[in-house]
Protein backbone atom coordinates (compact mmCIF):
# COMPACT_ATOMS: atom_id res chain seq x y z
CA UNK A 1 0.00 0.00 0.00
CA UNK A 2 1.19 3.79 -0.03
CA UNK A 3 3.44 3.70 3.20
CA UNK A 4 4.83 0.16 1.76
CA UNK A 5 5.74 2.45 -1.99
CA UNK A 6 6.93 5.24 -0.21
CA UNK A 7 9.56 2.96 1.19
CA UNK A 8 10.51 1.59 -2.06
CA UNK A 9 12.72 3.40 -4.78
CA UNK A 10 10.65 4.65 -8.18
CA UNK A 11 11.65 1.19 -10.08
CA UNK A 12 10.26 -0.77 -7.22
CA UNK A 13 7.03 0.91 -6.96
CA UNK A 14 6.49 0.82 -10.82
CA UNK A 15 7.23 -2.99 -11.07
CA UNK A 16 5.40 -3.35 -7.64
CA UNK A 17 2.45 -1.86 -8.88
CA UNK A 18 2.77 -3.80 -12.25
CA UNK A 19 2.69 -7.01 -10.74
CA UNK A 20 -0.62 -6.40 -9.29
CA UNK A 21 -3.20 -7.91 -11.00
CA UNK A 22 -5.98 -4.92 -11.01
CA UNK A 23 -4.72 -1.66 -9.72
CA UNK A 24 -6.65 0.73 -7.77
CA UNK A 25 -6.99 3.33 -5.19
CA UNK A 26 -9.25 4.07 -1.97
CA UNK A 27 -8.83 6.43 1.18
CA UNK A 28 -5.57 7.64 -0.67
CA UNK A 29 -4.23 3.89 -0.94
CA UNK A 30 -2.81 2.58 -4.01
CA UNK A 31 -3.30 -1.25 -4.10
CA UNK A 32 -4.58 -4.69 -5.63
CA UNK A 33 -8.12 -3.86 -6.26
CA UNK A 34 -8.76 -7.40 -4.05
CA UNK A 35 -6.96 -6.64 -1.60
CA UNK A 36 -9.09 -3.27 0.20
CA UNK A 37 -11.31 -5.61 2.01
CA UNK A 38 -14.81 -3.66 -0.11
CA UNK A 39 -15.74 -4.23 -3.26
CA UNK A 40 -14.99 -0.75 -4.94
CA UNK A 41 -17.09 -2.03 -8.71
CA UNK A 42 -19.93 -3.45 -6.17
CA UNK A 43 -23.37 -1.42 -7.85
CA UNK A 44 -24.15 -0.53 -4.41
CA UNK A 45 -20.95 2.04 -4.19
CA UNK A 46 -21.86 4.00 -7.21
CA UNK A 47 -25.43 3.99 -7.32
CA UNK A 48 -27.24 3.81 -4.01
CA UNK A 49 -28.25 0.23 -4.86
CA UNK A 50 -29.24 -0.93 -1.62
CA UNK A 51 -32.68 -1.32 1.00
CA UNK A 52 -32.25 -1.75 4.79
CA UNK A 53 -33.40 -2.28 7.98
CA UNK A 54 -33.15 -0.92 11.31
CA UNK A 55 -34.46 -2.35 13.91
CA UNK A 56 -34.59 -2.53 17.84
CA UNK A 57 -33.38 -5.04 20.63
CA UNK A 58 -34.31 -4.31 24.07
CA UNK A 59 -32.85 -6.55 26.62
CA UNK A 60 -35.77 -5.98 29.25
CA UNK A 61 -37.92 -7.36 26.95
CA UNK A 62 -35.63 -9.82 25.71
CA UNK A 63 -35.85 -9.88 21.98
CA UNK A 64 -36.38 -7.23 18.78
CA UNK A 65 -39.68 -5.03 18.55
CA UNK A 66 -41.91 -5.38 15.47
CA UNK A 67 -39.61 -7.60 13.65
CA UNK A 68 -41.76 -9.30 11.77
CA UNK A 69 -43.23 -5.73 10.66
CA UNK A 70 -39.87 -4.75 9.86
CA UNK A 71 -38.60 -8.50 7.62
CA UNK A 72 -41.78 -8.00 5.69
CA UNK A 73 -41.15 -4.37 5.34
CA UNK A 74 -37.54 -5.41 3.80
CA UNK A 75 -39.00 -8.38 1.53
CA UNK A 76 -41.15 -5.79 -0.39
CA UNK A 77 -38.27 -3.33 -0.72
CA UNK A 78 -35.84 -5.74 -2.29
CA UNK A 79 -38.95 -6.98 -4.81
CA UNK A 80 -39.38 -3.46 -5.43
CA UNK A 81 -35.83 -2.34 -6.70
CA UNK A 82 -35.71 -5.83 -8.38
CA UNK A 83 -33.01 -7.15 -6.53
CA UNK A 84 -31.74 -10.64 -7.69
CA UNK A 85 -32.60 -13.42 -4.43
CA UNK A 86 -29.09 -13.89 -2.58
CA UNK A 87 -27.33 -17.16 -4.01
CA UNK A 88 -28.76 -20.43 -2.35
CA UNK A 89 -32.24 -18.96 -1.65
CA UNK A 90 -35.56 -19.87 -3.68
CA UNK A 91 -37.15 -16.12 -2.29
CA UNK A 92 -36.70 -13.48 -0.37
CA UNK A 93 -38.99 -14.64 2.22
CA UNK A 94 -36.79 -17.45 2.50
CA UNK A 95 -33.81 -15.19 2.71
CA UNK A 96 -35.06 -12.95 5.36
CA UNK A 97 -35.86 -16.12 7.88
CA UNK A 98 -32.28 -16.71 7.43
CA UNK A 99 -31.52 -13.02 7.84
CA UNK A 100 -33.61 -13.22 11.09
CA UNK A 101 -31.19 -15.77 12.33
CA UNK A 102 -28.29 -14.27 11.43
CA UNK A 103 -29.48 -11.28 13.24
CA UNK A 104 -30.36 -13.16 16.48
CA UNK A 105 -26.94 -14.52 16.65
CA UNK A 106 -25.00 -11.08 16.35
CA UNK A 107 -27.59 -9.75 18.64
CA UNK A 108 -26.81 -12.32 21.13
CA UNK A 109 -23.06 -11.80 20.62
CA UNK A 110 -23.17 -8.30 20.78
CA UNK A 111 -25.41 -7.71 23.41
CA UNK A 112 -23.72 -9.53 26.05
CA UNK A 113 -20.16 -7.85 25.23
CA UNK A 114 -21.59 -5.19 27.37
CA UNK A 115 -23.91 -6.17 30.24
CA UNK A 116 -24.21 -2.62 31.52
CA UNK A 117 -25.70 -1.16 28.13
CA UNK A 118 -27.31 -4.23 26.11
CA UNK A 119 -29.68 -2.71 24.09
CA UNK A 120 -29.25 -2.82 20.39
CA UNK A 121 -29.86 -0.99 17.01
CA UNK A 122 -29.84 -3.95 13.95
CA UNK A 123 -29.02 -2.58 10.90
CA UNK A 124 -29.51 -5.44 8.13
CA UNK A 125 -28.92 -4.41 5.01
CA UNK A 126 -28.62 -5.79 1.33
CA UNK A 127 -26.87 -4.05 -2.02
CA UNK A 128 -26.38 -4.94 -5.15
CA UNK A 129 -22.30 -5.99 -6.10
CA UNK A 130 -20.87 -7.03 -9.26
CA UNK A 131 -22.54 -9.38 -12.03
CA UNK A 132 -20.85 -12.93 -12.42
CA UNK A 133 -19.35 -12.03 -15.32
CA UNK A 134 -18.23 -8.72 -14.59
CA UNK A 135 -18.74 -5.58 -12.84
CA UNK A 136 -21.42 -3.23 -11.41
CA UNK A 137 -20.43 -0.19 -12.92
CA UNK A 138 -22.77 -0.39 -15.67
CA UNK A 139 -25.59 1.28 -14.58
CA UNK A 140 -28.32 -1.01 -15.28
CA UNK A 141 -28.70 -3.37 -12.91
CA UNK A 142 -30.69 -5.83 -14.88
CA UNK A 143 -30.05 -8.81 -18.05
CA UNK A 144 -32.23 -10.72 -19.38
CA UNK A 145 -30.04 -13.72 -18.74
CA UNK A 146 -29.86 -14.56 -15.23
CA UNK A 147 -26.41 -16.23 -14.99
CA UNK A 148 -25.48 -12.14 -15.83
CA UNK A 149 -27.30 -9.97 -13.54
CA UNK A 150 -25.94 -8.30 -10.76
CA UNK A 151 -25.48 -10.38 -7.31
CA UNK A 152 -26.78 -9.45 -4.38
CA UNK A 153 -24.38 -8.32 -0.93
CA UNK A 154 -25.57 -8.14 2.39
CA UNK A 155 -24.82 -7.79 6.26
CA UNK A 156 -25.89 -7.21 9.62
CA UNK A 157 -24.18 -5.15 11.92
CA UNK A 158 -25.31 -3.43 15.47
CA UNK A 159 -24.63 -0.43 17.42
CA UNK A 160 -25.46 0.60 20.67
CA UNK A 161 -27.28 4.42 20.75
CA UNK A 162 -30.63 5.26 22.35
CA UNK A 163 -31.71 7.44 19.95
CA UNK A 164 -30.69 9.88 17.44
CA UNK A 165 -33.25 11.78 18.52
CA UNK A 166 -31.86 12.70 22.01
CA UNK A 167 -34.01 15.02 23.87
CA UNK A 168 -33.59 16.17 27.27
CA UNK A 169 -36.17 14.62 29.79
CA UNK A 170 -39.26 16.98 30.36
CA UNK A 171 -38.02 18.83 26.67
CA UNK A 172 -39.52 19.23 23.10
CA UNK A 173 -37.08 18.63 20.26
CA UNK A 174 -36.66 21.71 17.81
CA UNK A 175 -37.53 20.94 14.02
CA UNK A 176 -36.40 22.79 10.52
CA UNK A 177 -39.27 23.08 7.91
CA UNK A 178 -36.81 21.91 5.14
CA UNK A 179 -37.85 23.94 1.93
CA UNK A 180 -34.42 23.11 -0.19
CA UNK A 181 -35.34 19.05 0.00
CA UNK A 182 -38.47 17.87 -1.26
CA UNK A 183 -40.24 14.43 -0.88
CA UNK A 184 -39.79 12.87 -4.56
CA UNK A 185 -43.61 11.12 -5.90
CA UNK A 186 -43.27 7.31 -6.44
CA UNK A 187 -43.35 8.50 -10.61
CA UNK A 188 -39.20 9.56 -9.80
CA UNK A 189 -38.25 7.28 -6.74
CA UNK A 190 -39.49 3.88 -5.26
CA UNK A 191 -40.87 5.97 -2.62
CA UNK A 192 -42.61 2.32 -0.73
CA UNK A 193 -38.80 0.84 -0.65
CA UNK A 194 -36.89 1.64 2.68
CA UNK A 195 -33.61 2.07 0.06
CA UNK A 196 -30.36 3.55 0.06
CA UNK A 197 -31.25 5.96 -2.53
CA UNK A 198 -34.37 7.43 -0.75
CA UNK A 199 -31.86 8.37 1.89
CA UNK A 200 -29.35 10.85 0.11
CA UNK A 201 -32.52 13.49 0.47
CA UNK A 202 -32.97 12.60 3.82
CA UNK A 203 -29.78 13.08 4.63
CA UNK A 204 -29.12 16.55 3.36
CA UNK A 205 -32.12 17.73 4.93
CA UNK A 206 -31.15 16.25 8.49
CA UNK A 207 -28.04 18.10 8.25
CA UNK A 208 -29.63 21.21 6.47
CA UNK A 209 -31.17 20.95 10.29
CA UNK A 210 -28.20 20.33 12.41
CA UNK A 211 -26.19 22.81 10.62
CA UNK A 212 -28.87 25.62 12.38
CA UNK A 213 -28.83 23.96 15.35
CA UNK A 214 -32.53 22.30 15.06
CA UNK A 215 -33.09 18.57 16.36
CA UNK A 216 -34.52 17.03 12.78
CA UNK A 217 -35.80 18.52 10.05
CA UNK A 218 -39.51 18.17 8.30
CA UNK A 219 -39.71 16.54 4.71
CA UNK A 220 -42.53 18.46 2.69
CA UNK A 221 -43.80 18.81 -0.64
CA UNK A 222 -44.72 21.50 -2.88
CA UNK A 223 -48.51 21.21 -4.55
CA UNK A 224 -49.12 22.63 -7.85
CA UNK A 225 -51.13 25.16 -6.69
CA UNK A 226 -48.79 26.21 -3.92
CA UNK A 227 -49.79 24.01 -0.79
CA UNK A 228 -47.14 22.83 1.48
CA UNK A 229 -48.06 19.42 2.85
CA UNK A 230 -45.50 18.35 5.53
CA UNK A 231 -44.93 14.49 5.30
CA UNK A 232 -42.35 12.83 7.71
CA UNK A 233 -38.99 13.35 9.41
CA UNK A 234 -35.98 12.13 7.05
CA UNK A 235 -35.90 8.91 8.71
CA UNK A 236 -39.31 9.10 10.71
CA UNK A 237 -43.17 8.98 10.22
CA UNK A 238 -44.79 12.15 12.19
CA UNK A 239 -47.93 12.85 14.17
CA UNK A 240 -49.68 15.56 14.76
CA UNK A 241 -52.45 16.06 18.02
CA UNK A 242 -55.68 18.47 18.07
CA UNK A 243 -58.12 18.24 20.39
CA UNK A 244 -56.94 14.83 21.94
CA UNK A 245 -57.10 13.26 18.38
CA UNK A 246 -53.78 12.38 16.40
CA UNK A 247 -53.04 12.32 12.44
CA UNK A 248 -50.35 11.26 10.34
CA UNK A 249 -49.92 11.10 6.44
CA UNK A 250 -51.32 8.45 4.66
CA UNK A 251 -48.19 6.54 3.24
CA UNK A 252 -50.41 5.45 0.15
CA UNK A 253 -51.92 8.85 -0.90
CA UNK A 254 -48.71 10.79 0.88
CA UNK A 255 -46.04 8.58 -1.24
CA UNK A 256 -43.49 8.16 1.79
CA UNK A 257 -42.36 5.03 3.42
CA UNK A 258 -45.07 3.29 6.09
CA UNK A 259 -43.55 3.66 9.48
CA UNK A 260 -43.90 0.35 11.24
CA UNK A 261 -43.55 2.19 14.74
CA UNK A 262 -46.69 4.50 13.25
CA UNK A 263 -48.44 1.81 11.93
CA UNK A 264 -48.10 -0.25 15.77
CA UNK A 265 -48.87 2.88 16.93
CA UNK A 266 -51.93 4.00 14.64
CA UNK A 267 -53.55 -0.51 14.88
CA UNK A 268 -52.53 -1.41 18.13
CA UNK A 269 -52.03 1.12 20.28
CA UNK A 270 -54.66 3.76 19.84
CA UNK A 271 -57.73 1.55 20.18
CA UNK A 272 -56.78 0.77 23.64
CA UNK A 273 -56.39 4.21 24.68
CA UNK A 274 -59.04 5.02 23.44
CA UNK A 275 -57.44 7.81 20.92
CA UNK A 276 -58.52 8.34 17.21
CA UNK A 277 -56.07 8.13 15.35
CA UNK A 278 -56.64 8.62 11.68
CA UNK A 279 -54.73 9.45 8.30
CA UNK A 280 -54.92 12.65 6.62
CA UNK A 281 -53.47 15.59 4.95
CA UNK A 282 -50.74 18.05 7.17
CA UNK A 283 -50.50 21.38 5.43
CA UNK A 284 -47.80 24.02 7.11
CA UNK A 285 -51.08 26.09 8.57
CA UNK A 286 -51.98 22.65 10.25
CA UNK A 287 -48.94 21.95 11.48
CA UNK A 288 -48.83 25.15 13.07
CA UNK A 289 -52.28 25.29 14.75
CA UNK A 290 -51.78 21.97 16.27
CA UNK A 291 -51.67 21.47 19.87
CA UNK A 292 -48.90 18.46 19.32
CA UNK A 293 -46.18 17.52 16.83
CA UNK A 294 -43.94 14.22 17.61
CA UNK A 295 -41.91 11.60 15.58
CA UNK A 296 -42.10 8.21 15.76
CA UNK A 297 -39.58 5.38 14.45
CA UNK A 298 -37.48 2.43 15.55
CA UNK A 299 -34.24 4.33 15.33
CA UNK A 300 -36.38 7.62 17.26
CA UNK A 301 -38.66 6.03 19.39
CA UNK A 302 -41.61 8.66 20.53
CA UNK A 303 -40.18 12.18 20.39
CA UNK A 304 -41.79 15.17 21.14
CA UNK A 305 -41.22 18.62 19.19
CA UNK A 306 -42.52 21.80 20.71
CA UNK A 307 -40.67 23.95 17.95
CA UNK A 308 -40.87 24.64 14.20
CA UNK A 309 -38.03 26.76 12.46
CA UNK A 310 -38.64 28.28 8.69
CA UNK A 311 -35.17 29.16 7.43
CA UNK A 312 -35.94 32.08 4.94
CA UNK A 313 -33.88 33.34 2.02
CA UNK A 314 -31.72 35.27 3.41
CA UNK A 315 -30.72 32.80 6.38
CA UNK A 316 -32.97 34.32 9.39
CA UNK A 317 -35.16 32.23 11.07
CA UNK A 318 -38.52 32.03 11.45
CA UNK A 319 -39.53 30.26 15.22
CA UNK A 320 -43.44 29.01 15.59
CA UNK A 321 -44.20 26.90 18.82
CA UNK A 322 -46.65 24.18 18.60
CA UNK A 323 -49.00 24.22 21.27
CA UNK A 324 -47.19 25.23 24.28
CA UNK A 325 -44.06 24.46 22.99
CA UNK A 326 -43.43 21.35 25.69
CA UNK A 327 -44.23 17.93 25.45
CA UNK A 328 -48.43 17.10 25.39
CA UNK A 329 -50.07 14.47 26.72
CA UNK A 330 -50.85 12.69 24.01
CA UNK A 331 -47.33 12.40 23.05
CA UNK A 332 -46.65 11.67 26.53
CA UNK A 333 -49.79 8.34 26.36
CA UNK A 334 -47.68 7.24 23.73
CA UNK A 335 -44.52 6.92 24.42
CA UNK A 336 -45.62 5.25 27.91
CA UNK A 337 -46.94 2.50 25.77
CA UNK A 338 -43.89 2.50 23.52
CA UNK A 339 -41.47 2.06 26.88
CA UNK A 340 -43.93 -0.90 28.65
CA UNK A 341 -43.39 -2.49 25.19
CA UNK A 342 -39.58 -2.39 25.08
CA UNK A 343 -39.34 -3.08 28.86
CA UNK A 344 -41.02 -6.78 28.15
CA UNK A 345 -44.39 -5.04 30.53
CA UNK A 346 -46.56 -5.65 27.69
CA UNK A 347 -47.27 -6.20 24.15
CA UNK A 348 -45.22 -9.12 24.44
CA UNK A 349 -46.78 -10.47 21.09
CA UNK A 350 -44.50 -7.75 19.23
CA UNK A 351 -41.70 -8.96 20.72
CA UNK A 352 -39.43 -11.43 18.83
CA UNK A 353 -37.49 -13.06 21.48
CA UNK A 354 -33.56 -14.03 21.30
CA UNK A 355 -32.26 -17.02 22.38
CA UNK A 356 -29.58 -16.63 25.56
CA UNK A 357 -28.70 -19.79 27.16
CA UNK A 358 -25.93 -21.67 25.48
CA UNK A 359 -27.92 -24.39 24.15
CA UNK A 360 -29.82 -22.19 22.37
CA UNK A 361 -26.94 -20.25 20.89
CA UNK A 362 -25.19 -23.25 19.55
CA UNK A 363 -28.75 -24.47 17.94
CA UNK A 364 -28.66 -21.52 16.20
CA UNK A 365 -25.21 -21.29 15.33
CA UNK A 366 -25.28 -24.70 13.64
CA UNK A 367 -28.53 -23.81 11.60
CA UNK A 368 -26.73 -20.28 10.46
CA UNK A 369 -23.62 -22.23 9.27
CA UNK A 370 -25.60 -24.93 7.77
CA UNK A 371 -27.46 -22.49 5.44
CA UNK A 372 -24.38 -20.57 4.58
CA UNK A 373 -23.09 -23.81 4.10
CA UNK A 374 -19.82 -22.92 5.85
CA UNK A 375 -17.65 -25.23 8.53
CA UNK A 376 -16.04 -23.56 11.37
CA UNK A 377 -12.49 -23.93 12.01
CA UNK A 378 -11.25 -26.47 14.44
């Protein structure tokens, strides 16, 4: 690599270099193409080709929340970018079971590596890498003959944060209204798919918000005649509350990605508080003559936002409150229901439990390896 050439006189790096079957560079390293440890032609690196998960494991409760909301969630976003089943599966359904296992076992793993803070964020994810006869810098991704479309990659890995929502107890988060990122309309993105691509939008316009010093920012969109509907955080479904009564966007009508914390939230836990919760439009007005405004997601949880900034063109900002600017009760019903879920208190249907004892561990380590059709090492 470059510290190894800069060692080496101008001959030596040239026939170095030349001996190398592929040559290429990454993070400033000059190298085998095989031997950087990613796949730099993989699709995935060049044109967002990949759908994800993220999910939640809460060690009170002992296993993940909503994850069969979330495999079948995954399932339809690989069908919808026309992803190619991973080698050795018949369908994706198939795949995810396996995926589920996979995730149960690094769950496990991880988890315990720290007793003190075992909770979990599961990020499974899948991309699209190089055709078997080639690469995936073309960039269609599909051929009529099978044997020459693109593979699919993927992985699970964890990490241990809260929230990237963090809000002070007894606070309201602070929100940007962000006007220079638009929701796209399923006509120019697979707006149902939880994918890679959807993301890039979502990510300028969280940072459009931290760079102002706001919590999150509000995805909208622009009607033809002028109206500003407001549709979701970048990575969470939102709620508004007026008059004791809460309403979200319709994913369907709205074109944004279904929530499966909003959808638990909207089935399950609003008829037994006894709260209407319905779909419906959000314009800016009604955003700003609600009494309420919180997220909801599995990476968020139940956050409240007492604060709506409007960045105008020539940088001030604009500050609204939203009801009195603190958390509400209904936010407050909510998220009560959210932590006796996570805690293992209730809802314990929504719980997918993980194996812990070390029988069940090495079950599921053999049936893992058996699928991937891989011996461990003596």
């Amino acid at each position: 690599m470059v510290t190894v050439l800069r060692s080496m006189s101008l001959v030596e790096v040239v026939e170095r270099i030349n001996s190398w079957a592929e040559v290429a560079m990454f993070n400033g390293q000059i190298g085998a193409l095989a031997q950087f440890g990613i796949d730099l032609k993989a699709h995935l690196a060049h044109y967002a080709s990949s759908v994800f998960e993220g999910k939640r494991f809460f060690a009170q409760a002992g296993g993940i929340f909503l994850d069969a909301e979330h495999n079948q969630r995954l399932a339809h976003s690989c069908r919808e970018l026309r992803f190619e089943v991973p080698e050795g599966f018949k369908s994706f359904e198939g795949f995810v079971r396996f995926l589920s296992d996979i995730e149960q076992l690094v769950i496990a793993v991880n988890s315990a590596k720290d007793p003190k803070d075992p909770d979990l964020y599961i990020r499974s994810w899948l991309g699209r890498g190089i055709r078997s006869t080639g690469s995936g810098l073309h960039v269609r991704s599909w051929h009529a003959d099978p044997a020459k479309r693109i593979r699919t990659y993927y992985g699970v890995v964890t990490e241990r944060w809260p929230s990237y929502l963090p809000i002070n107890e007894g606070e309201a988060g602070t929100a940007l209204l962000c006007r220079r990122w638009e929701r796209p309309t399923r006509k120019s993105a697979p707006t149902s798919a939880k994918c890679g691509a959807n993301y890039v939008i979502s990510t300028m316009a969280s940072d459009d918000a931290a760079m102002v010093g706001a919590k999150e920012g509000l995805m909208i969109r622009t009607a033809p005649d002028k109206t500003v509907y407001v549709l979701d955080g970048p990575g969470q479904a939102i709620a508004i509350a007026e008059h004791g009564a809460v309403t979200t966007p319709n994913p369907e009508s709205a074109d944004i990605l279904r929530s499966t914390t909003m959808t638990w939230a909207k089935e399950v836990v609003a008829p037994r508080l006894g709260i209407p919760f319905r779909y419906g439009d959000i314009t800016e007005e009604r955003l700003y003559a609600a009494d309420e405004l919180f997220f909801m997601g599995s990476a968020t949880g139940f956050a409240p936002f007492g604060e709506v900034w409007d960045q105008q063109p020539d940088g001030t900002i604009v500050k609204r409150s939203i009801g009195t600017g603190q958390p509400g009760p209904v936010w407050a019903a909510f998220r009560e229901e959210h932590r006796k879920a996570t805690t293992g208190l209730d809802y314990h249907d929504h719980i997918a439990l993980v194996p812990s004892s070390r029988r069940a561990l090495h079950s599921l380590a053999e049936r893992v390896l058996d699928q991937l059709q891989i011996q461990p090492s003596a």
